[in-house]
N, C-alpha and C. Protein backbone atom coordinates (compact mmCIF):
# COMPACT_ATOMS: atom_id res chain seq x y z
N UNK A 1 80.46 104.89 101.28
CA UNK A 1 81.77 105.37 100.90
C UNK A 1 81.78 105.62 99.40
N UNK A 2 82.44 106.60 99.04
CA UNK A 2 82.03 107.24 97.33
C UNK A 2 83.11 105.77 96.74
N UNK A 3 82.66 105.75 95.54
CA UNK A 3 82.95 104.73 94.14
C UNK A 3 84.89 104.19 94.32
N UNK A 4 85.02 106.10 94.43
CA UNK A 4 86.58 105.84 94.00
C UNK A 4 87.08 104.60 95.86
N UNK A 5 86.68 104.66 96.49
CA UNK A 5 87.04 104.53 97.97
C UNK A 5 86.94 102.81 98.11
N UNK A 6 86.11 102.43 97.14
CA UNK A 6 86.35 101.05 97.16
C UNK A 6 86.90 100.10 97.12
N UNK A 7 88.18 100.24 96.56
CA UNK A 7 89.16 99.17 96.50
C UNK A 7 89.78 99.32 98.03
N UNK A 8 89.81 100.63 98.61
CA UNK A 8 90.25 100.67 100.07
C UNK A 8 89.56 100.15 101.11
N UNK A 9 88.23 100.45 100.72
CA UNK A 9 86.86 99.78 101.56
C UNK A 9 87.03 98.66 102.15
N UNK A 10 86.80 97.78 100.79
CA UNK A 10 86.71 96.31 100.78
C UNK A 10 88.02 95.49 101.73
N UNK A 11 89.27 96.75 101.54
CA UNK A 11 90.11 95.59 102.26
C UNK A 11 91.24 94.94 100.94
N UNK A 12 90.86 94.83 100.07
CA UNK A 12 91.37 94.22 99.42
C UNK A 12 92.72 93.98 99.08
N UNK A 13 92.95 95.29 99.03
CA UNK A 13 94.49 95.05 98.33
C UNK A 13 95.54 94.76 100.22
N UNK A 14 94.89 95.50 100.99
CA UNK A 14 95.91 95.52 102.36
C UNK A 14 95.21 93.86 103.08
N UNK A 15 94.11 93.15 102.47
CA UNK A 15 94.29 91.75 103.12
C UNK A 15 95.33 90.91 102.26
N UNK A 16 95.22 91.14 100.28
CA UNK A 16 96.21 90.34 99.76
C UNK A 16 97.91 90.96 99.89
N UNK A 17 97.98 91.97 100.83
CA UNK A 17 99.40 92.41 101.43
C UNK A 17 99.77 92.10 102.22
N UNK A 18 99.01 91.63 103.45
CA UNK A 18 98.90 91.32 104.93
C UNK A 18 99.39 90.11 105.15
N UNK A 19 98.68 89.61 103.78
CA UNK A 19 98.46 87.81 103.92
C UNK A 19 99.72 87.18 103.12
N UNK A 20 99.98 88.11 102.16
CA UNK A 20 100.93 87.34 101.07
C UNK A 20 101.91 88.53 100.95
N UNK A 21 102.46 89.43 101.62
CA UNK A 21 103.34 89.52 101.04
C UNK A 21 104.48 89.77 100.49
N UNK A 22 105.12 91.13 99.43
CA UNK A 22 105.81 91.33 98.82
C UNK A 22 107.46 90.89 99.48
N UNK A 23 108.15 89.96 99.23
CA UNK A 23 109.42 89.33 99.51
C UNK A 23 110.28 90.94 100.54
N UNK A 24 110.35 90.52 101.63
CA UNK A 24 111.57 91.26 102.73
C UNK A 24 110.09 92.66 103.26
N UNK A 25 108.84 92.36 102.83
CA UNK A 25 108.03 93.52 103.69
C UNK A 25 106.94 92.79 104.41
N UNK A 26 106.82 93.53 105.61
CA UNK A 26 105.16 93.31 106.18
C UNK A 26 104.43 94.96 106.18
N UNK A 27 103.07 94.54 106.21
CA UNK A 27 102.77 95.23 105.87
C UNK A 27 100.89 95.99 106.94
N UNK A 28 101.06 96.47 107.26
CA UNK A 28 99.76 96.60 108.38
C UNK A 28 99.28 98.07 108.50
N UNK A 29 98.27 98.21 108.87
CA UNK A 29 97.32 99.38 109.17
C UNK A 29 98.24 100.09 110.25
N UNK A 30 98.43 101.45 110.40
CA UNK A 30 99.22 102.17 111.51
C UNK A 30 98.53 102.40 112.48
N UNK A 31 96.98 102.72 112.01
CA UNK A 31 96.04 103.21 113.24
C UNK A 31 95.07 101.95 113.02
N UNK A 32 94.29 100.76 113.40
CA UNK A 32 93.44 100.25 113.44
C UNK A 32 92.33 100.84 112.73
N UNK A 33 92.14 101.71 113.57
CA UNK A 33 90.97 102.66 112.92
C UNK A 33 90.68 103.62 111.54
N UNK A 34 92.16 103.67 111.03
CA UNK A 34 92.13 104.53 109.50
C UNK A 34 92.58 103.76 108.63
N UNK A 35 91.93 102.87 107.50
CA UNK A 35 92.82 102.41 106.74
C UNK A 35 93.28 103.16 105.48
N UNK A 36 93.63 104.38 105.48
CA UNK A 36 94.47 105.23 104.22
C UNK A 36 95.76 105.30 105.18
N UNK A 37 96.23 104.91 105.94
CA UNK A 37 97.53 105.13 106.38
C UNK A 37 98.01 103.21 107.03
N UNK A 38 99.07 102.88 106.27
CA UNK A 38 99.00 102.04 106.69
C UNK A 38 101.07 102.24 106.76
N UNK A 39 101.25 101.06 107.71
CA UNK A 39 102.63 100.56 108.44
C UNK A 39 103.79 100.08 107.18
N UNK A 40 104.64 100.05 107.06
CA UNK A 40 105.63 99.25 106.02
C UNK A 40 106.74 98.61 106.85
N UNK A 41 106.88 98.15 107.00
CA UNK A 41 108.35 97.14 107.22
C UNK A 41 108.99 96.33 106.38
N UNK A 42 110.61 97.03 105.87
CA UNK A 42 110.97 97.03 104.88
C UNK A 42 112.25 96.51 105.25
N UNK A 43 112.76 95.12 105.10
CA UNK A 43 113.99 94.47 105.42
C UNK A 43 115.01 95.03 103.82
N UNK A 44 116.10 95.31 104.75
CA UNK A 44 117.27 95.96 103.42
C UNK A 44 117.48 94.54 102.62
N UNK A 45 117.27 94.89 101.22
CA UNK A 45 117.68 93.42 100.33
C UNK A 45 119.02 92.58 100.66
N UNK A 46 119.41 91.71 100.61
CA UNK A 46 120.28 91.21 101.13
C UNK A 46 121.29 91.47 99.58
N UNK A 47 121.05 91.71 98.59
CA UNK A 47 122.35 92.29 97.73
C UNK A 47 122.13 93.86 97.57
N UNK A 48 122.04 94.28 98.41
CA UNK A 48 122.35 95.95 98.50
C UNK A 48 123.25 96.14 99.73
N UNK A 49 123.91 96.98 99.97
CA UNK A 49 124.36 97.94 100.77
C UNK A 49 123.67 98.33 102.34
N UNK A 50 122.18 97.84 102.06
CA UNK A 50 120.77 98.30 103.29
C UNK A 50 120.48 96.90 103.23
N UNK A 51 121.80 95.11 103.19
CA UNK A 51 121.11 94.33 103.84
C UNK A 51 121.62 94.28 105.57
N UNK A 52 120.64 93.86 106.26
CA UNK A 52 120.70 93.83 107.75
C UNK A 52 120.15 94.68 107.88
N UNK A 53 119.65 95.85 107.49
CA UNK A 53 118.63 97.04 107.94
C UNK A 53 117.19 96.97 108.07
N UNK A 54 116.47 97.29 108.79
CA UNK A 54 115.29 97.12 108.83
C UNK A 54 114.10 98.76 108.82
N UNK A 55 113.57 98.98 107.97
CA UNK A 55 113.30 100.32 107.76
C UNK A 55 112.00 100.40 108.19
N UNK A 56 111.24 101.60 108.23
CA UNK A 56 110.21 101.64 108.43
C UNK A 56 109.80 102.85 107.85
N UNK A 57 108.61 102.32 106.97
CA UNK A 57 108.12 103.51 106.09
C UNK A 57 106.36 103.67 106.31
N UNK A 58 106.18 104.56 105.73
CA UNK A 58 104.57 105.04 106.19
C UNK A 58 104.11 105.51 104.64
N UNK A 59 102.93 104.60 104.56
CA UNK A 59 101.99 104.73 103.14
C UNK A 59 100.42 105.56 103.49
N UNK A 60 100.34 106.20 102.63
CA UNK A 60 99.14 107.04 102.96
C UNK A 60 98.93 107.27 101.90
N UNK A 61 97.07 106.28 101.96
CA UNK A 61 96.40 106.75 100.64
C UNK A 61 95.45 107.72 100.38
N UNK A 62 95.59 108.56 99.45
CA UNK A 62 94.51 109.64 99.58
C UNK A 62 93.03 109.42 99.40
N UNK A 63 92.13 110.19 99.89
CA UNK A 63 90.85 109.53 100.01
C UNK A 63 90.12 109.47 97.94
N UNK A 64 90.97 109.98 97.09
CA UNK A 64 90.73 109.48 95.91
C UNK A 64 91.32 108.69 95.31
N UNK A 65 92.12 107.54 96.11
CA UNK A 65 92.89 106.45 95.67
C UNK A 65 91.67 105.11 95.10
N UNK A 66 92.04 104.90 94.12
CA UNK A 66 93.25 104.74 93.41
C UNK A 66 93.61 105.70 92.00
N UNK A 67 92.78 106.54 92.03
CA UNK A 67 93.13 107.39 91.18
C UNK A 67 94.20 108.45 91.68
N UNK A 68 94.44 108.43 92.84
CA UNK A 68 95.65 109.31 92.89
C UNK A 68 96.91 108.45 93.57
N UNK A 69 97.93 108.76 93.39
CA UNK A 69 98.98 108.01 93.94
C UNK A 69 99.01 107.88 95.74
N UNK A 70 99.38 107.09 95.99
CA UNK A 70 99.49 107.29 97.65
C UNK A 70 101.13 108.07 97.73
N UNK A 71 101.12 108.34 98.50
CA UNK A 71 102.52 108.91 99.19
C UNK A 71 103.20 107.79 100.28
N UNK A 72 104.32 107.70 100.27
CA UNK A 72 105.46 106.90 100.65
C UNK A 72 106.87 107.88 101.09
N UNK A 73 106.80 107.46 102.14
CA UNK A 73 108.41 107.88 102.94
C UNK A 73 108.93 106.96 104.20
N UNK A 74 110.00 107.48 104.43
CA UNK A 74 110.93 106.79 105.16
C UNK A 74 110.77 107.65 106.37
N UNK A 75 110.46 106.47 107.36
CA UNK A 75 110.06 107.08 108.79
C UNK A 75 111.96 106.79 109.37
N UNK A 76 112.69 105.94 109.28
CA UNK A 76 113.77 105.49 109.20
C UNK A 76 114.52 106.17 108.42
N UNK A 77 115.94 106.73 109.02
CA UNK A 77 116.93 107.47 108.35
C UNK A 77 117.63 106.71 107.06
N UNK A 78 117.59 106.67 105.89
CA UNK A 78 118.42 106.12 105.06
C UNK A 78 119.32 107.00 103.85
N UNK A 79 120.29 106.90 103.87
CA UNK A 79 121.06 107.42 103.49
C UNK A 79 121.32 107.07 101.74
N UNK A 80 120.23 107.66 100.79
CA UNK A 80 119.86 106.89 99.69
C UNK A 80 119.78 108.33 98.44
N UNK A 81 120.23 108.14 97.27
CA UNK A 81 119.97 109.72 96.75
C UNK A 81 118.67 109.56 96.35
N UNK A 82 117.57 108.74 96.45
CA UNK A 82 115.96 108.64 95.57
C UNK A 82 115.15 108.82 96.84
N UNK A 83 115.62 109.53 98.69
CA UNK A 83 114.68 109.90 99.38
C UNK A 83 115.84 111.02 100.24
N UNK A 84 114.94 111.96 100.60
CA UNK A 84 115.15 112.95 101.38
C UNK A 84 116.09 112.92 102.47
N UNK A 85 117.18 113.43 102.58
CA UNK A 85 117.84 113.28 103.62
C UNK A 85 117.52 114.41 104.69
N UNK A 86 116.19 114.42 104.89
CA UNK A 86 115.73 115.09 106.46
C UNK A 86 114.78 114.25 106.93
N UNK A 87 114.02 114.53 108.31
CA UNK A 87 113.37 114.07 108.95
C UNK A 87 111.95 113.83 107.87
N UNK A 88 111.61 114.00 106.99
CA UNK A 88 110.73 113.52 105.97
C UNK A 88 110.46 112.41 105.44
N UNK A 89 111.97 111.79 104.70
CA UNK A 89 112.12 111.14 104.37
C UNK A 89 111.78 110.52 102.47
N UNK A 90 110.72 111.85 102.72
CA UNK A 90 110.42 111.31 101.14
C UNK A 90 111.24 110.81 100.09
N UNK A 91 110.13 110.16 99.35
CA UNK A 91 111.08 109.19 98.23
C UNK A 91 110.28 109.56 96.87
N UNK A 92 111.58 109.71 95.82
CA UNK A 92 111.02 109.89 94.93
C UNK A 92 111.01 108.72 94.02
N UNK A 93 109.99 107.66 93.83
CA UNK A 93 109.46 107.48 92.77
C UNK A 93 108.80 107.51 91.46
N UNK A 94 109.34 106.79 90.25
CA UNK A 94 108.64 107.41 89.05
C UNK A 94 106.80 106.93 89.49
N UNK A 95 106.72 105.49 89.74
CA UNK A 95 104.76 105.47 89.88
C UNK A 95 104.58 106.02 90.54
N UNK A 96 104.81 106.72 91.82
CA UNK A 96 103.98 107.64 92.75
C UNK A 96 104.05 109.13 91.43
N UNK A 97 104.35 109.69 91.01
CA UNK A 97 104.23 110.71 90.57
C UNK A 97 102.71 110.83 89.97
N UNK A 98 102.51 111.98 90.28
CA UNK A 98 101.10 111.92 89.77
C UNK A 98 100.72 111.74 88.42
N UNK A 99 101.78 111.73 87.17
CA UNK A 99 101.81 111.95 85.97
C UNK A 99 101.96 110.71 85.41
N UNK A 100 102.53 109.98 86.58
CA UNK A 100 102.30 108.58 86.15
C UNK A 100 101.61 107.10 86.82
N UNK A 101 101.09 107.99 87.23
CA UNK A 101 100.36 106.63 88.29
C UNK A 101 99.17 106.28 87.69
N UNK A 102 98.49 105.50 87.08
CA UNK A 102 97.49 104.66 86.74
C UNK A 102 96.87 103.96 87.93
N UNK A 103 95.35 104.18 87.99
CA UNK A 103 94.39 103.68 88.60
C UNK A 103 94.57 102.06 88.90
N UNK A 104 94.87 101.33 87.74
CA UNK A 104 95.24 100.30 87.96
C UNK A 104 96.65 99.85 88.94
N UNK A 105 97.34 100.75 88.93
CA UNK A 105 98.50 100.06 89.30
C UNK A 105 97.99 99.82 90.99
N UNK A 106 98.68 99.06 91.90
CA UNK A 106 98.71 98.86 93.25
C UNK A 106 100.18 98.78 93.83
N UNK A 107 99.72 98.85 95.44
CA UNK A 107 100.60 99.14 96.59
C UNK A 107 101.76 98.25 96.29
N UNK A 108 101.42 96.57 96.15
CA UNK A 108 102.04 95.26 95.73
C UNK A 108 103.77 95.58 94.91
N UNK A 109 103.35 96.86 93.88
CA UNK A 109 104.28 97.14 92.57
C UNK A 109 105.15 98.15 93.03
N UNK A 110 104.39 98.85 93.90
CA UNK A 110 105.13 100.15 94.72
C UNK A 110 106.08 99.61 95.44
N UNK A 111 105.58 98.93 96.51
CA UNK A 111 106.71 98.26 96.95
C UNK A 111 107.73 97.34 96.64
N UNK A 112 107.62 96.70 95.50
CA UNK A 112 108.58 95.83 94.98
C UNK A 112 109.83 96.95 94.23
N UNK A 113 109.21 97.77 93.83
CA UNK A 113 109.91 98.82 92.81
C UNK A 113 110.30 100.25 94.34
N UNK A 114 110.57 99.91 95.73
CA UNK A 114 111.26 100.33 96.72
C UNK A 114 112.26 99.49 97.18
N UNK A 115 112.18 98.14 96.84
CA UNK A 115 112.84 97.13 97.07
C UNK A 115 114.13 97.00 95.73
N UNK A 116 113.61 97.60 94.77
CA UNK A 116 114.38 97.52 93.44
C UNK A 116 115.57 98.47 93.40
N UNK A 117 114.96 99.79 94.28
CA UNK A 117 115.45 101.47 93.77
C UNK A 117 116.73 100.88 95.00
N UNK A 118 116.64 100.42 96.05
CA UNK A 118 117.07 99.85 97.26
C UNK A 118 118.47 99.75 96.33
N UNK A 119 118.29 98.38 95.62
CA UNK A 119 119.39 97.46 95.27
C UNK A 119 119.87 98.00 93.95
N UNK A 120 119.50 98.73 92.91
CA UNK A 120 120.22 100.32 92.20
C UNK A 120 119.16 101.73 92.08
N UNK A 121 120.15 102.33 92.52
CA UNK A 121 119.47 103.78 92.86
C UNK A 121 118.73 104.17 91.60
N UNK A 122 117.87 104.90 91.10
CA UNK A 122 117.99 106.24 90.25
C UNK A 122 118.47 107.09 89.89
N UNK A 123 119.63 107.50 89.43
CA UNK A 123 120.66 107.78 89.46
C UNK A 123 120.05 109.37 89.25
N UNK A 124 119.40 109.29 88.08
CA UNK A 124 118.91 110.32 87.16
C UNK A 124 117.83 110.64 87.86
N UNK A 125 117.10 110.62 88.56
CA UNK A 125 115.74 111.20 88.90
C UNK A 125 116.24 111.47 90.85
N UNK A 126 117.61 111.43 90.63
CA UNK A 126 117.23 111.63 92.68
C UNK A 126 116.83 113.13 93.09
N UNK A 127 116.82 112.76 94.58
CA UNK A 127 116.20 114.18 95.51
C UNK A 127 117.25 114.54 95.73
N UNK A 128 118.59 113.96 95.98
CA UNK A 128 119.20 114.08 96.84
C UNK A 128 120.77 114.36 95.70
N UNK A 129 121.11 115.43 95.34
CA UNK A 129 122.23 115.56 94.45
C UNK A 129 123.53 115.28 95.04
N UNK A 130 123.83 115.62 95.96
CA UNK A 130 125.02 115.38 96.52
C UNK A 130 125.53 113.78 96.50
N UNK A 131 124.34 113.26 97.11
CA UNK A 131 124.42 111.81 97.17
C UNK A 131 124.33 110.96 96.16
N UNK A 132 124.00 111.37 94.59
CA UNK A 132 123.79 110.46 93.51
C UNK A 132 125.22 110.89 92.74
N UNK A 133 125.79 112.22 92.84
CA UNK A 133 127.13 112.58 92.53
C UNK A 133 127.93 111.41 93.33
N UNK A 134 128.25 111.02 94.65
CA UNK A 134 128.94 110.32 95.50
C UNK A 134 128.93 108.88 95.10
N UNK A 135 127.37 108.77 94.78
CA UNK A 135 126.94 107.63 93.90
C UNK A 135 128.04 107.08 93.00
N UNK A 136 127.94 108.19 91.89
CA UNK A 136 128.59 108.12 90.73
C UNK A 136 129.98 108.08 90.52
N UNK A 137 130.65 109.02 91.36
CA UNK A 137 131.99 109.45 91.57
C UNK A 137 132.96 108.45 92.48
N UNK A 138 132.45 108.08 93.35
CA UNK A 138 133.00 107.48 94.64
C UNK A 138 131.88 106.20 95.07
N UNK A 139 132.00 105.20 94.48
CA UNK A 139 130.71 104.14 95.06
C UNK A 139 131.42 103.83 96.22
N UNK A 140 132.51 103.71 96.57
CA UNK A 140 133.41 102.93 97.71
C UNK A 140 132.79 103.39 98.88
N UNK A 141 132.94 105.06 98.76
CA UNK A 141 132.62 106.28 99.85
C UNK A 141 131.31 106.11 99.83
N UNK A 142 130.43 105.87 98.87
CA UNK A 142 129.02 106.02 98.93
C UNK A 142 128.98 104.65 100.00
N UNK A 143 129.12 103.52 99.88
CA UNK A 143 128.38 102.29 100.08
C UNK A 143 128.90 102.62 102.25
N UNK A 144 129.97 102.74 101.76
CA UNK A 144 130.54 103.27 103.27
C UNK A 144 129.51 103.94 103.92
N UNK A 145 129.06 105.49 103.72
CA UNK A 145 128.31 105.79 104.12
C UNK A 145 126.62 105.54 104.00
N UNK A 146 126.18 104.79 103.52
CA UNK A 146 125.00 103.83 103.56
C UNK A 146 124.84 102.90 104.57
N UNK A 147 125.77 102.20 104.65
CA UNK A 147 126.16 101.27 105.34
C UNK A 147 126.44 101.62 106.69
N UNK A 148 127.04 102.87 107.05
CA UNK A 148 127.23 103.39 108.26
C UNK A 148 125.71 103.76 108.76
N UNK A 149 124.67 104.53 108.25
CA UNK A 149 123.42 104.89 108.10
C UNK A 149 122.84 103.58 108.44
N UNK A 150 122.94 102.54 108.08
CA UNK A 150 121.96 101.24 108.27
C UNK A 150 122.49 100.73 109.67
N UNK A 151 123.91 100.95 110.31
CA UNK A 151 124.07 100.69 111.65
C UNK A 151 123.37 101.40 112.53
N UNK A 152 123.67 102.50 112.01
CA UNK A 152 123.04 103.95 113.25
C UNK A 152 121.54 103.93 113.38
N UNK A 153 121.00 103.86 112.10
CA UNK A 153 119.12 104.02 112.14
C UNK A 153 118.49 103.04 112.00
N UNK A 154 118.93 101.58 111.27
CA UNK A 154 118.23 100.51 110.65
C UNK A 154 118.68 99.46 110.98
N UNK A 155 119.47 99.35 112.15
CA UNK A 155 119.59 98.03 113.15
C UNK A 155 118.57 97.62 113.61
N UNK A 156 118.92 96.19 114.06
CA UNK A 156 117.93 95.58 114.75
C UNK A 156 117.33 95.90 116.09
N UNK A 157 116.01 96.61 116.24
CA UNK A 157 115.39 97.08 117.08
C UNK A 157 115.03 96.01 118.33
């Protein structure tokens, strides 16, 4: 397996994820057989708006990780202005961007900082304009409809 492929190789970072971790996620391989795509299960923080929700997101690392960012979205509908409100789901993060992602950084930080964006949005960097205006303008109406979104898609399965 080429140089860059090693930190994926070994296992490493998805056994110290598996085993330990990050507070309200589990975290697992989607296919047994591929580990650049792996499972997220993402419990809504209990001081946000998405607590009682249970999400499910899909990480996929590219085969030049860790030099390139992995990609992250929401397989689970959430009603959030920092991810896509279609069947996509994408999320925009500042470390996934390619301009800022460092080799060093890991999955561990990604997800804590999905857990963060969770409990205050991005106000300034969303996908989703309508919804960071609603944000801004109307939190009452916003949290309402979040909250309605976490009954409908992110109940307990």
């Amino acid at each position: 397996m080429a140089g860059s492929n090693k930190r994926i190789a070994k296992g490493q970072e998805l056994a110290d994820i598996t085993t330990n971790p990050p507070e309200g996620t589990k975290v697992k391989l989607a296919d047994e057989s591929n580990i650049f795509i792996w499972e997220v299960l993402l419990d809504g923080p209990e001081e946000s708006v998405y607590a009682g929700g249970h999400f499910k997101l899909k990480l996929v690392l590219p085969t030049n990780y860790p030099f390139k960012p992995p990609v992250l979205s929401f397989e689970t509908r959430i009603y959030h202005p920092n991810v896509t409100n279609d069947d996509k789901g994408s999320m925009c993060l500042g470390i996934l961007r390619s301009d800022e992602w460092k080799p060093p950084n890991q999955i561990r930080a990604v997800l804590k900082m999905v857990r963060d964006i969770l409990v205050t949005p991005d106000i300034d960097n969303a996908v989703e304009g309508a919804i960071a205006e609603l944000y801004k303008s109307n939190r009452k109406w916003y949290d309402k409809q979040a909250k309605e979104w976490v009954a409908k898609y992110a109940g307990k399965k």
